[in-house]
N, C-alpha and C. Protein backbone atom coordinates (compact mmCIF):
# COMPACT_ATOMS: atom_id res chain seq x y z
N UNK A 1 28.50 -2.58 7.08
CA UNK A 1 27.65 -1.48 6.72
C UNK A 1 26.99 -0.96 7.99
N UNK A 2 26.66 0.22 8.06
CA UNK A 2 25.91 0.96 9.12
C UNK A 2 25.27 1.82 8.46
N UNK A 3 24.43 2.25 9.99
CA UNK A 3 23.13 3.16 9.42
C UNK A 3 23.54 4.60 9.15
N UNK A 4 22.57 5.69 9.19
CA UNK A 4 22.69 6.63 9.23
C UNK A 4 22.72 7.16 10.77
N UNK A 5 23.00 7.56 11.87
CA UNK A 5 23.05 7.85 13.17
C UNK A 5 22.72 9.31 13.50
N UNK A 6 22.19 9.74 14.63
CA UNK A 6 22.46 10.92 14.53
C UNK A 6 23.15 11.17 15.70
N UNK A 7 24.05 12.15 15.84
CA UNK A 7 25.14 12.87 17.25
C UNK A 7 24.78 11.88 18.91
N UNK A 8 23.42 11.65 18.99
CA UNK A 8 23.40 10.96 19.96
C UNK A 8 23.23 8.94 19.99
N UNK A 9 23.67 9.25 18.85
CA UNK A 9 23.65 7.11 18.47
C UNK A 9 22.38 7.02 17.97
N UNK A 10 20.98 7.74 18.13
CA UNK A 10 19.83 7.35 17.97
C UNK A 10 19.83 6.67 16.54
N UNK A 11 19.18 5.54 16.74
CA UNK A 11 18.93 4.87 15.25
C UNK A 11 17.08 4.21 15.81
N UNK A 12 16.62 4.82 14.59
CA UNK A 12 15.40 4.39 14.48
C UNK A 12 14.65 3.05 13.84
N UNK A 13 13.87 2.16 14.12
CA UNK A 13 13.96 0.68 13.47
C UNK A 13 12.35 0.84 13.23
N UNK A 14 11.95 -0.03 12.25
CA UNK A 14 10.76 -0.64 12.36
C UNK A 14 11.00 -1.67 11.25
N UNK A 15 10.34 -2.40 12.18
CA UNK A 15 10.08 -4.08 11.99
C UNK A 15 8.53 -4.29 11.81
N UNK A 16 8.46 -4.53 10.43
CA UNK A 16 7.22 -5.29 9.73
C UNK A 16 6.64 -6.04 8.87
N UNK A 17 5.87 -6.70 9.27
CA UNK A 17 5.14 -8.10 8.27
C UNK A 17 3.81 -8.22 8.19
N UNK A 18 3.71 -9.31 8.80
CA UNK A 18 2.18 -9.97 9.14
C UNK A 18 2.11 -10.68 10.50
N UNK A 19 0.75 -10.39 11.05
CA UNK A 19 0.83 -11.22 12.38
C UNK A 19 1.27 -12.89 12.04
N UNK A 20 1.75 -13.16 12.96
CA UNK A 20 2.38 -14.38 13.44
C UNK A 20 3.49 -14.31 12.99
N UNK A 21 4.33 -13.07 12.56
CA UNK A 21 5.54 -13.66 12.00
C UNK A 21 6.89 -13.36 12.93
N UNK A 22 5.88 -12.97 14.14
CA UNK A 22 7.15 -12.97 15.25
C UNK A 22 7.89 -11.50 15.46
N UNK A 23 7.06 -10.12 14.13
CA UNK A 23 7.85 -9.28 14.66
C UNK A 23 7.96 -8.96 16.01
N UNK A 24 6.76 -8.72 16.96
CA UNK A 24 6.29 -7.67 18.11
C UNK A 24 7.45 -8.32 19.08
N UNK A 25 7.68 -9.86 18.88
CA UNK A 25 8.81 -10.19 19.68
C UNK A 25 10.42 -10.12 19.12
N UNK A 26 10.08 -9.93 17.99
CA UNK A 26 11.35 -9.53 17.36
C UNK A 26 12.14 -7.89 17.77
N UNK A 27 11.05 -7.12 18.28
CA UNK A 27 11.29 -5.83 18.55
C UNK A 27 11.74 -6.10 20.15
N UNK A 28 11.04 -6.63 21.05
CA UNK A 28 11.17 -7.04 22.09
C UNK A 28 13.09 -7.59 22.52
N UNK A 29 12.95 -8.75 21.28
CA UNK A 29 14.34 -8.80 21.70
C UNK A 29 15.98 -8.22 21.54
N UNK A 30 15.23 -6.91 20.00
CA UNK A 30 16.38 -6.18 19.96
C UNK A 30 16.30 -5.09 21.04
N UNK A 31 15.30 -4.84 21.61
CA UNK A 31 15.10 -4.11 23.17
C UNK A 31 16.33 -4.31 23.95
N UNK A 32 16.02 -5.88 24.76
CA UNK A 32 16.54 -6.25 25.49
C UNK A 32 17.95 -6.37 25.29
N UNK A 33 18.13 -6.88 23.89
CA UNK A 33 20.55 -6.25 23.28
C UNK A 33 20.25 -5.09 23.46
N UNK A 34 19.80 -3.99 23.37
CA UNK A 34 20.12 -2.65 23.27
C UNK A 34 20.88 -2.22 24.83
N UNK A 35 19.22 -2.81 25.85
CA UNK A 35 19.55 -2.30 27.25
C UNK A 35 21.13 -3.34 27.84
N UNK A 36 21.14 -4.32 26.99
CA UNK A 36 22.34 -5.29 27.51
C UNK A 36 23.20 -5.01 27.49
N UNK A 37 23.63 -4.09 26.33
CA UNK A 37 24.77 -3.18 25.67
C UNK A 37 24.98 -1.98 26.11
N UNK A 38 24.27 -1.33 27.17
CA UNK A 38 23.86 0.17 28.11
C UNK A 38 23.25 1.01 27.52
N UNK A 39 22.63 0.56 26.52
CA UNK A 39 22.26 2.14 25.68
C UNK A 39 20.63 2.30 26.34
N UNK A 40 20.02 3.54 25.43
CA UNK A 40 18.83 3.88 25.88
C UNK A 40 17.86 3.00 24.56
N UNK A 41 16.54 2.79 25.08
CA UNK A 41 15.55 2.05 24.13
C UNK A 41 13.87 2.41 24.81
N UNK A 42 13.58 2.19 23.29
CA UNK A 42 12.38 2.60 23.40
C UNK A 42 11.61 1.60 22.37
N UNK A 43 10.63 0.86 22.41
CA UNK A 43 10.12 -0.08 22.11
C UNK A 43 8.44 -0.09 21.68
N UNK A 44 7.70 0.16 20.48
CA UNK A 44 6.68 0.14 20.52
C UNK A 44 5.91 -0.74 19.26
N UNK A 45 4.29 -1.08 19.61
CA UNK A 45 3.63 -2.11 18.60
C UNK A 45 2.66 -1.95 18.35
N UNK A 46 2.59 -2.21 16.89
CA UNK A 46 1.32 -2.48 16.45
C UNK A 46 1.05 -3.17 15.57
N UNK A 47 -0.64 -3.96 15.70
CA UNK A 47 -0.82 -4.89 15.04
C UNK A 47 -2.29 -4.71 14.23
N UNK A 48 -2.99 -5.67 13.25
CA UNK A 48 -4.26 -5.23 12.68
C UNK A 48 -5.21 -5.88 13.79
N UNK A 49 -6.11 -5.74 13.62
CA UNK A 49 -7.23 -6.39 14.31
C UNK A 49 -7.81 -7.55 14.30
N UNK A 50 -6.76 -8.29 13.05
CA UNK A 50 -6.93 -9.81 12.84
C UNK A 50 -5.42 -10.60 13.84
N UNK A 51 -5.70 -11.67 14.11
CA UNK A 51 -4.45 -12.31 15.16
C UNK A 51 -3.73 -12.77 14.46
N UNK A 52 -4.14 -12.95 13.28
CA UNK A 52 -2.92 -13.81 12.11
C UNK A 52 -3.15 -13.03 10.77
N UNK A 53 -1.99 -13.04 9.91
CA UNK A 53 -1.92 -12.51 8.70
C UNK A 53 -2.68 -10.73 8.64
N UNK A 54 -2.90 -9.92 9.25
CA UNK A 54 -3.12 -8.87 9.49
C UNK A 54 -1.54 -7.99 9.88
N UNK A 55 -1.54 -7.12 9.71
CA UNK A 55 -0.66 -6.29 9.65
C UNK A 55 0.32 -6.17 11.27
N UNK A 56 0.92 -6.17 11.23
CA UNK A 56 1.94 -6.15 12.17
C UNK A 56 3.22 -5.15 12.38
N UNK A 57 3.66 -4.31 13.18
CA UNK A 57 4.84 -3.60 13.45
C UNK A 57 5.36 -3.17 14.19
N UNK A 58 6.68 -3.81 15.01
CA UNK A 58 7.38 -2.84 15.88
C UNK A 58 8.15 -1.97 15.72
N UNK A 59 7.94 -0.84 16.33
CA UNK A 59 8.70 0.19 16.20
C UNK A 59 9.98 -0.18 17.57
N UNK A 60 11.46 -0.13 16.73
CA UNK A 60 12.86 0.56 18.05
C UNK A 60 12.95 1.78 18.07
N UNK A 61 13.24 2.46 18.86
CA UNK A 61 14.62 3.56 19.08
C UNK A 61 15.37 2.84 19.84
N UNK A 62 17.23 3.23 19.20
CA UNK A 62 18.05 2.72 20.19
C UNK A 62 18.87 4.20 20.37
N UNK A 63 19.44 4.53 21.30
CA UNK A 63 20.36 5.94 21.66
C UNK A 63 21.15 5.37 22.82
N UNK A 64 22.14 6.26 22.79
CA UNK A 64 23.08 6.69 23.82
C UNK A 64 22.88 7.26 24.74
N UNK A 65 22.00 8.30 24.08
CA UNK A 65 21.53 9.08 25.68
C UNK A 65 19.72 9.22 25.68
N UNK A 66 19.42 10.06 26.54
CA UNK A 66 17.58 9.85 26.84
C UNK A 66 17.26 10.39 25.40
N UNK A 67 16.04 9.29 25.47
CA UNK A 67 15.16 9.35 24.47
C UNK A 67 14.32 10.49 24.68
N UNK A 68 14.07 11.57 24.36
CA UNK A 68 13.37 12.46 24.22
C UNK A 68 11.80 12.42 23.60
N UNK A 69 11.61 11.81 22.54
CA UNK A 69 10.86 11.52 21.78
C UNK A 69 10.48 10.35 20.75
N UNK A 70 9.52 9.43 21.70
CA UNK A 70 9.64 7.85 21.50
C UNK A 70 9.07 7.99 20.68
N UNK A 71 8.50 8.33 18.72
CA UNK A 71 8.15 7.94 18.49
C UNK A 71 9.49 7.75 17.09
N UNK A 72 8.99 7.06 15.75
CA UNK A 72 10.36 6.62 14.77
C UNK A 72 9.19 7.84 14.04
N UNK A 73 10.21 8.60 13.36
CA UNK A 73 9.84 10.07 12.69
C UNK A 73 10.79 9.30 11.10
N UNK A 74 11.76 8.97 11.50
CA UNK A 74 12.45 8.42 9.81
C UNK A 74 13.15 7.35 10.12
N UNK A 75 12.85 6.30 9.94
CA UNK A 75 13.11 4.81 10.22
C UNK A 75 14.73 5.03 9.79
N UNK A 76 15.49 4.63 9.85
CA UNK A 76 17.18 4.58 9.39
C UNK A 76 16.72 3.15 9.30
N UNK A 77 16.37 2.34 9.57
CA UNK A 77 16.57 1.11 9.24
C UNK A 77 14.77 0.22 9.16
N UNK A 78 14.52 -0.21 7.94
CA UNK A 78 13.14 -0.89 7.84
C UNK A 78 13.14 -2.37 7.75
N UNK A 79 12.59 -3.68 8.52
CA UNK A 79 12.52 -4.80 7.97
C UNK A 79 10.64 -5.38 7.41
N UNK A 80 10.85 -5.47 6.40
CA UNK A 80 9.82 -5.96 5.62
C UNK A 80 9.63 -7.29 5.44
N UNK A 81 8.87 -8.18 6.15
CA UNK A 81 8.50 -9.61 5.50
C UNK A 81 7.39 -9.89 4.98
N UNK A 82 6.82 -9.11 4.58
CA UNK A 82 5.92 -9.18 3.67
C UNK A 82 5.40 -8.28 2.98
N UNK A 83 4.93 -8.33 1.98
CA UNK A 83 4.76 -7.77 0.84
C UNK A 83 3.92 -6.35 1.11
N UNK A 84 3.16 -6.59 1.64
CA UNK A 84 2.16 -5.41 2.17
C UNK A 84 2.78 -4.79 2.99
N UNK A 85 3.80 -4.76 3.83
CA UNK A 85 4.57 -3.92 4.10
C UNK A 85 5.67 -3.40 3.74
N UNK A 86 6.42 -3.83 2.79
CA UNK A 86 7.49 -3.30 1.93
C UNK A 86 6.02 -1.80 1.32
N UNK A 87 5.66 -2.40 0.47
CA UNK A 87 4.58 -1.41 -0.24
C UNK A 87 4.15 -0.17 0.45
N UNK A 88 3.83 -0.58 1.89
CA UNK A 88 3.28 0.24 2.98
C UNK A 88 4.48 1.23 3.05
N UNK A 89 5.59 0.93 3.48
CA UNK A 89 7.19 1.58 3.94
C UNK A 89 7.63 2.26 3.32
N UNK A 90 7.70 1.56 2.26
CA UNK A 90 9.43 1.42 1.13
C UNK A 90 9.14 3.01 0.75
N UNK A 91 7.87 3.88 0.97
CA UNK A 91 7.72 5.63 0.50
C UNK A 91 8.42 6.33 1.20
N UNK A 92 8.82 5.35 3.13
CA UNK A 92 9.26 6.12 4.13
C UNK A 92 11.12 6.14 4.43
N UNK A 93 11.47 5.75 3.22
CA UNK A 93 12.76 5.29 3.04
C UNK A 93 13.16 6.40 2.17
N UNK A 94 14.71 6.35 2.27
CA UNK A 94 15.31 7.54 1.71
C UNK A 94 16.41 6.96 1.02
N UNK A 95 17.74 7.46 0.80
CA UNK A 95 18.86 6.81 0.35
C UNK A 95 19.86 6.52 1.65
N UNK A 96 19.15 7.00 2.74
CA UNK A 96 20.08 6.63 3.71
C UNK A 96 19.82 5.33 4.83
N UNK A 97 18.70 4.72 3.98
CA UNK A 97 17.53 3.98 4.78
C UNK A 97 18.02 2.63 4.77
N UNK A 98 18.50 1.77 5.49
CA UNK A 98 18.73 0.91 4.98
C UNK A 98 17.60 -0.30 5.13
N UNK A 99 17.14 -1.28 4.04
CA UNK A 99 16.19 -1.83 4.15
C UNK A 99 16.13 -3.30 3.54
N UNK A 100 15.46 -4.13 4.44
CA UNK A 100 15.85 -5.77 4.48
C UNK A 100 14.63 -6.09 4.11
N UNK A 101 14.68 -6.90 3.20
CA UNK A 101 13.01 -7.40 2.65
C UNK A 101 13.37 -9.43 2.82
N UNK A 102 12.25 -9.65 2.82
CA UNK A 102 12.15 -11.07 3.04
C UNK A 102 11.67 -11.56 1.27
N UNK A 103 13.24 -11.94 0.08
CA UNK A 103 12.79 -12.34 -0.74
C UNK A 103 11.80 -13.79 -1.01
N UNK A 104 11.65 -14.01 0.12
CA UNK A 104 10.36 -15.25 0.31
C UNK A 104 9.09 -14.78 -0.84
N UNK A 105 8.14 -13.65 0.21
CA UNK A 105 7.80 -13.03 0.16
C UNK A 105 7.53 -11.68 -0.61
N UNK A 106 8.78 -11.19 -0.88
CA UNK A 106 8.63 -9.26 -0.92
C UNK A 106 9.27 -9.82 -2.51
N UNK A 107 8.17 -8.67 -3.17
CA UNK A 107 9.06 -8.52 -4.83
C UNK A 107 9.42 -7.43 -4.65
N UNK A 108 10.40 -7.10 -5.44
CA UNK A 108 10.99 -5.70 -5.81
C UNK A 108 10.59 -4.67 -6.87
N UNK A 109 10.48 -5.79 -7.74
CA UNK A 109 9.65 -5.42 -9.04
C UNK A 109 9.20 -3.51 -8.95
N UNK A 110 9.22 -2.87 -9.78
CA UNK A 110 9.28 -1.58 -9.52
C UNK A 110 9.10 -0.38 -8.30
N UNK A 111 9.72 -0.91 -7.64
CA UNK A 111 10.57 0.07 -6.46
C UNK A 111 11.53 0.91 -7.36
N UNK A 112 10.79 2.37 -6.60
CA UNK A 112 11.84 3.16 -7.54
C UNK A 112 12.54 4.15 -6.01
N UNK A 113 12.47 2.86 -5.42
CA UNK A 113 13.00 3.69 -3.71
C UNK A 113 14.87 4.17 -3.90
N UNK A 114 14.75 4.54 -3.20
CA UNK A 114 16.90 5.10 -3.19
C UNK A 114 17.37 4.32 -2.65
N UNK A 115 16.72 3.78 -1.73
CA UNK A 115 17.03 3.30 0.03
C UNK A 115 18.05 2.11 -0.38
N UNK A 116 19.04 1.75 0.38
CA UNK A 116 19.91 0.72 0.16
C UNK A 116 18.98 -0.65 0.56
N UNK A 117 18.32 -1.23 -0.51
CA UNK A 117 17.54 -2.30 -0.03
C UNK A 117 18.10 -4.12 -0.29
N UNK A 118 18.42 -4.77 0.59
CA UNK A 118 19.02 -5.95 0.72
C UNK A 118 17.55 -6.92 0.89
N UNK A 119 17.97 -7.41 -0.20
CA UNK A 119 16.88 -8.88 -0.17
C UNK A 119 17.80 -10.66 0.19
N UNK A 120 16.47 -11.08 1.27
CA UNK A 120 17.66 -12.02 1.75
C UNK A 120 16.65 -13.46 1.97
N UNK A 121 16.52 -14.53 1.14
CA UNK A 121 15.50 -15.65 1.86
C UNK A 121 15.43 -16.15 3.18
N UNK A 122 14.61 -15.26 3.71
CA UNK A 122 14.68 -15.11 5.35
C UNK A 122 13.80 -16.28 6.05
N UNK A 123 12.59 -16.13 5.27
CA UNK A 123 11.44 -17.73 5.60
C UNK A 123 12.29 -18.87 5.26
N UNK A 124 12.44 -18.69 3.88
CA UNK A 124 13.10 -20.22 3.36
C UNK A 124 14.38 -20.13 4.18
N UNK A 125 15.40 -19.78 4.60
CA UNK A 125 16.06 -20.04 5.91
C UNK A 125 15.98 -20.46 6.48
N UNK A 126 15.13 -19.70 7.64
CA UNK A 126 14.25 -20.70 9.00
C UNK A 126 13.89 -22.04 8.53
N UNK A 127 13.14 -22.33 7.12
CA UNK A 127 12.49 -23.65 6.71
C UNK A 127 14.03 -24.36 7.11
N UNK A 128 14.78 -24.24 5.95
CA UNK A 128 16.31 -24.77 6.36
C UNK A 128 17.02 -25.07 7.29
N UNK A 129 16.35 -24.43 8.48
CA UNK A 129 17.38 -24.09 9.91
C UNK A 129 16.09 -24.96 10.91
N UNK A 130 15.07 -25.11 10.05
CA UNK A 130 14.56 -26.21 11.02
C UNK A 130 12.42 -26.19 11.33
N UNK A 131 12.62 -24.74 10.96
CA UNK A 131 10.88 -24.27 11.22
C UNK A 131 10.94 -22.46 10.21
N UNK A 132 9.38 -22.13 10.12
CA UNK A 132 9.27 -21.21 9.80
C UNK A 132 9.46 -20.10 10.68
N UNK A 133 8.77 -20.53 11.62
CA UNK A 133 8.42 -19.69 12.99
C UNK A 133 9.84 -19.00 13.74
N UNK A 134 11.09 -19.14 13.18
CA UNK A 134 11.77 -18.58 13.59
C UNK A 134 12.71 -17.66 12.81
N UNK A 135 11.98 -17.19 11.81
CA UNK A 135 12.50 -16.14 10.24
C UNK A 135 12.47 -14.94 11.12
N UNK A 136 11.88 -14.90 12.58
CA UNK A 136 11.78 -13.51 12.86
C UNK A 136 13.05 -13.06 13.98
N UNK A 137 13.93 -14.57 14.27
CA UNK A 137 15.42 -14.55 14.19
C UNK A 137 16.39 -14.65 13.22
N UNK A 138 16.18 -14.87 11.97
CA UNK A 138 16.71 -15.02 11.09
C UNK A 138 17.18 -13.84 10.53
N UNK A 139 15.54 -13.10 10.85
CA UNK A 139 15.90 -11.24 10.34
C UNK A 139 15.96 -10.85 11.16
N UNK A 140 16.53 -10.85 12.20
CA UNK A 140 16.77 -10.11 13.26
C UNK A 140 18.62 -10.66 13.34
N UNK A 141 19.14 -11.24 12.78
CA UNK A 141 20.50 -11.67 12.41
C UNK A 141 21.26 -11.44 11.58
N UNK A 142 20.32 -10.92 10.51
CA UNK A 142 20.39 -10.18 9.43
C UNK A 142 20.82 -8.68 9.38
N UNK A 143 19.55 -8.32 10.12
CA UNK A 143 19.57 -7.09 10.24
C UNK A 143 20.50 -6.60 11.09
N UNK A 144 20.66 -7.10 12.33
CA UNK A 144 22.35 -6.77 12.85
C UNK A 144 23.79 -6.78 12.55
N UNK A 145 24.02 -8.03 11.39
CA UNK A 145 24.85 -8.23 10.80
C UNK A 145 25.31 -6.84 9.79
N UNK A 146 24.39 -6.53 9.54
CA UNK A 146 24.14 -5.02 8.30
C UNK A 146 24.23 -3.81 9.26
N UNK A 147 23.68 -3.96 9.89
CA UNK A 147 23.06 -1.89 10.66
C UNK A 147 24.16 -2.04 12.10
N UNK A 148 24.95 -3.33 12.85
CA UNK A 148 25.44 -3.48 13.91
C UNK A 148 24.57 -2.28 14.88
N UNK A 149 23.94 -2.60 15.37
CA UNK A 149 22.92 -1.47 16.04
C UNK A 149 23.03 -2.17 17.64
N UNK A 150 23.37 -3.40 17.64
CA UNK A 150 23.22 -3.87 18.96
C UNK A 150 24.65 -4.52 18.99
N UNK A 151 25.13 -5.24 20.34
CA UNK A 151 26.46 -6.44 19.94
C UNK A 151 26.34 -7.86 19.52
N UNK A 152 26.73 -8.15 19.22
CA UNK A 152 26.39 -10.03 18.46
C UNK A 152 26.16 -10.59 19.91
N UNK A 153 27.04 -10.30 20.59
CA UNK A 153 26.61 -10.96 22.17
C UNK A 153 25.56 -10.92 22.61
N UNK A 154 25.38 -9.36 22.75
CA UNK A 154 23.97 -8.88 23.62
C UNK A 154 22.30 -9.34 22.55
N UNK A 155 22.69 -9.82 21.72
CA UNK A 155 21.87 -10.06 20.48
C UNK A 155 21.39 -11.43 20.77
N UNK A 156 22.70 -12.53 20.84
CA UNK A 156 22.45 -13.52 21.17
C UNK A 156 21.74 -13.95 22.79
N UNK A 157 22.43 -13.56 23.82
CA UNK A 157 22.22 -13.71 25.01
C UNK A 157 20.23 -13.10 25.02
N UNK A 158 20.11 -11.93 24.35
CA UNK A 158 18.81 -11.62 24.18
C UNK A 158 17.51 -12.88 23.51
N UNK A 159 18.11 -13.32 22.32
CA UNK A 159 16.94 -14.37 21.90
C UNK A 159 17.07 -15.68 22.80
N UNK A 160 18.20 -15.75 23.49
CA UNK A 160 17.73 -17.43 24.48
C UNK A 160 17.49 -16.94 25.46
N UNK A 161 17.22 -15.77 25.51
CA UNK A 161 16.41 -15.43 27.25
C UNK A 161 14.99 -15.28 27.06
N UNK A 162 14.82 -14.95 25.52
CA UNK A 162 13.13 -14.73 25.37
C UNK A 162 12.80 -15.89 24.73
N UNK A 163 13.04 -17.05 24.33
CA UNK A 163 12.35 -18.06 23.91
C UNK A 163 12.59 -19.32 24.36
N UNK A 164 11.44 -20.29 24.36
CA UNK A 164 11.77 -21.62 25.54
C UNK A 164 12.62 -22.34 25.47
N UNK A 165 13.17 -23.07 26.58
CA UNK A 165 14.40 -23.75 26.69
C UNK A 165 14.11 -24.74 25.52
N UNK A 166 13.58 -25.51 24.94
CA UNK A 166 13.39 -26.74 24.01
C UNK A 166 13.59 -25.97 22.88
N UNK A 167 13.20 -24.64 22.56
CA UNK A 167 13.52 -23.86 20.98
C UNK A 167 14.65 -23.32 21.41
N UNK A 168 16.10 -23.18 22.05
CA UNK A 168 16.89 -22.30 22.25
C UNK A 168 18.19 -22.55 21.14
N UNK A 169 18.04 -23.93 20.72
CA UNK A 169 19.06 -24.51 19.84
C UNK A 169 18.78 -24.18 18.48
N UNK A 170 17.55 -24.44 18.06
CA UNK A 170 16.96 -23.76 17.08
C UNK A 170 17.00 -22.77 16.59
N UNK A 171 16.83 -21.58 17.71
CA UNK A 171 16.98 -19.85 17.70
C UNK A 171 18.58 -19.34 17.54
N UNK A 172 18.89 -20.36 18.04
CA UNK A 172 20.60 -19.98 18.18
C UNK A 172 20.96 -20.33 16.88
N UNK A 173 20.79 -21.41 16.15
CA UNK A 173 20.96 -22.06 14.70
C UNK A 173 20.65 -20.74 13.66
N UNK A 174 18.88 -20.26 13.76
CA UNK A 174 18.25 -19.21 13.43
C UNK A 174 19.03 -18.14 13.14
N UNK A 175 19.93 -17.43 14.39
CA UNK A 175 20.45 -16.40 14.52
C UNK A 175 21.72 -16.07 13.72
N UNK A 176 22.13 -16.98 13.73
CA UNK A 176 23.52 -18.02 13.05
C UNK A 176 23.44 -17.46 11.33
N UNK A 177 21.95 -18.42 11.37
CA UNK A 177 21.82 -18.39 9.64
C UNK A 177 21.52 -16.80 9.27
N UNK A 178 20.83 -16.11 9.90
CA UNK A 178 20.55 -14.94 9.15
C UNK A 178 22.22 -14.03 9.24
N UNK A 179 22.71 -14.16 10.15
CA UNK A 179 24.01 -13.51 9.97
C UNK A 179 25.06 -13.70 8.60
N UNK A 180 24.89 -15.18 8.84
CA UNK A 180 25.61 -15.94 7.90
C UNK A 180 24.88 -15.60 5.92
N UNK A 181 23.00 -15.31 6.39
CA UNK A 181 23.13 -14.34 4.42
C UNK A 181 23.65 -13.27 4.20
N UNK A 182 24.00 -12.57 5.80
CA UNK A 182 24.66 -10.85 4.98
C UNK A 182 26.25 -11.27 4.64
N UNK A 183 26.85 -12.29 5.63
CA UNK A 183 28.29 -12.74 5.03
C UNK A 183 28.66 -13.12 3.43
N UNK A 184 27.57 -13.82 3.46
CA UNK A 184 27.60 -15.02 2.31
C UNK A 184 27.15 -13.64 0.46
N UNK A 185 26.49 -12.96 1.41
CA UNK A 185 26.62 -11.99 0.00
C UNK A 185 26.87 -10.73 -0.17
N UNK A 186 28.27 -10.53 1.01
CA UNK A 186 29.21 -9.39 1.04
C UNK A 186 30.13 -9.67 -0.03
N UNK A 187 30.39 -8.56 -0.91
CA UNK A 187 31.25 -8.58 -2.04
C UNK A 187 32.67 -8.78 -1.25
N UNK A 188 33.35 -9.97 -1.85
CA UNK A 188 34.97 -10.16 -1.55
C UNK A 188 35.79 -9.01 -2.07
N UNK A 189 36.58 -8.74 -0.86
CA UNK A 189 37.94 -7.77 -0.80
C UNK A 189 38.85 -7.72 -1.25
């Protein structure tokens, strides 16, 4: 599956939850696949004014050619891990939107959105794969697996360059598993 694109590759992202859940570096490291892969990127954050459980979001642009205008005007692609931000978003979604919710977390329960929305146990994953703290590779494995916006390479080579050598096996495991829920619940051919 892929996004919606426009003439110059631009695909717009935002990534959001709650503080600590690893988006602002989650944006960070689909940055760094983007520039790995040659394209253009643009990278921005925001968070609430609390350090934990307060609102959290990075904004991508990824393009082909110069970014003209860094800010995301219509997300083509939304990740939600938590509930207060699905709620927050899910208005800014369209039918071309594609959108990853963390069924940990996120109910669906009357969404009357268009948007192609994939629910995937992204926390309980990470729990599985070893810690919580790394669901924000999990959906970030996810979400590439679905939107291919970056290369699996430049994806990978990106999260063991940004996280410490003692978590790199972990993250790599992480990255693994979230790929492995969009496989595992692609309709057979």
């Amino acid at each position: 599956m892929t996004t919606r694109q426009a003439p110059d590759g631009r695909v717009e992202l935002r990534l959001s939850g709650a503080g600590g859940q690893g988006l602002i570096t989650a944006g960070v490291i689909l940055s760094e696949a983007a520039v790995r892969d040659g394209l253009e990127v643009v990278q921005t954050q925001s968070y609430g004014p609390e350090a934990r459980l307060g609102a959290s979001r990075a904004e991508v642009i990824v393009a082909r050619e110069t970014i003209a205008y860094p800010q995301v005007v219509k997300p083509d692609v939304i990740l939600c891990l938590s509930q207060d931000s699905f709620d927050k978003y899910i208005g800014d979604a369209d039918e071309a939107t594609l959108v990853i919710v963390d069924a940990t977390f996120v109910e669906l329960d009357g969404s009357s959105s268009e948007a192609q929305i994939h629910a995937f146990p992204i926390t309980e994953t990470a729990i599985e794969v070893g810690h919580k703290v790394v669901a924000n590779v999990v959906a970030l494995g996810a979400l590439n697996a679905l939107a291919a916006v970056v290369s699996a390479e430049s994806l990978k080579a990106a999260v063991l360059r940004r996280v410490p050598d003692k978590h790199r096996d972990l993250n790599a495991q992480a990255l693994d598993a979230g790929q492995a829920l969009v496989m595992e619940s692609a309709p057979a051919s």
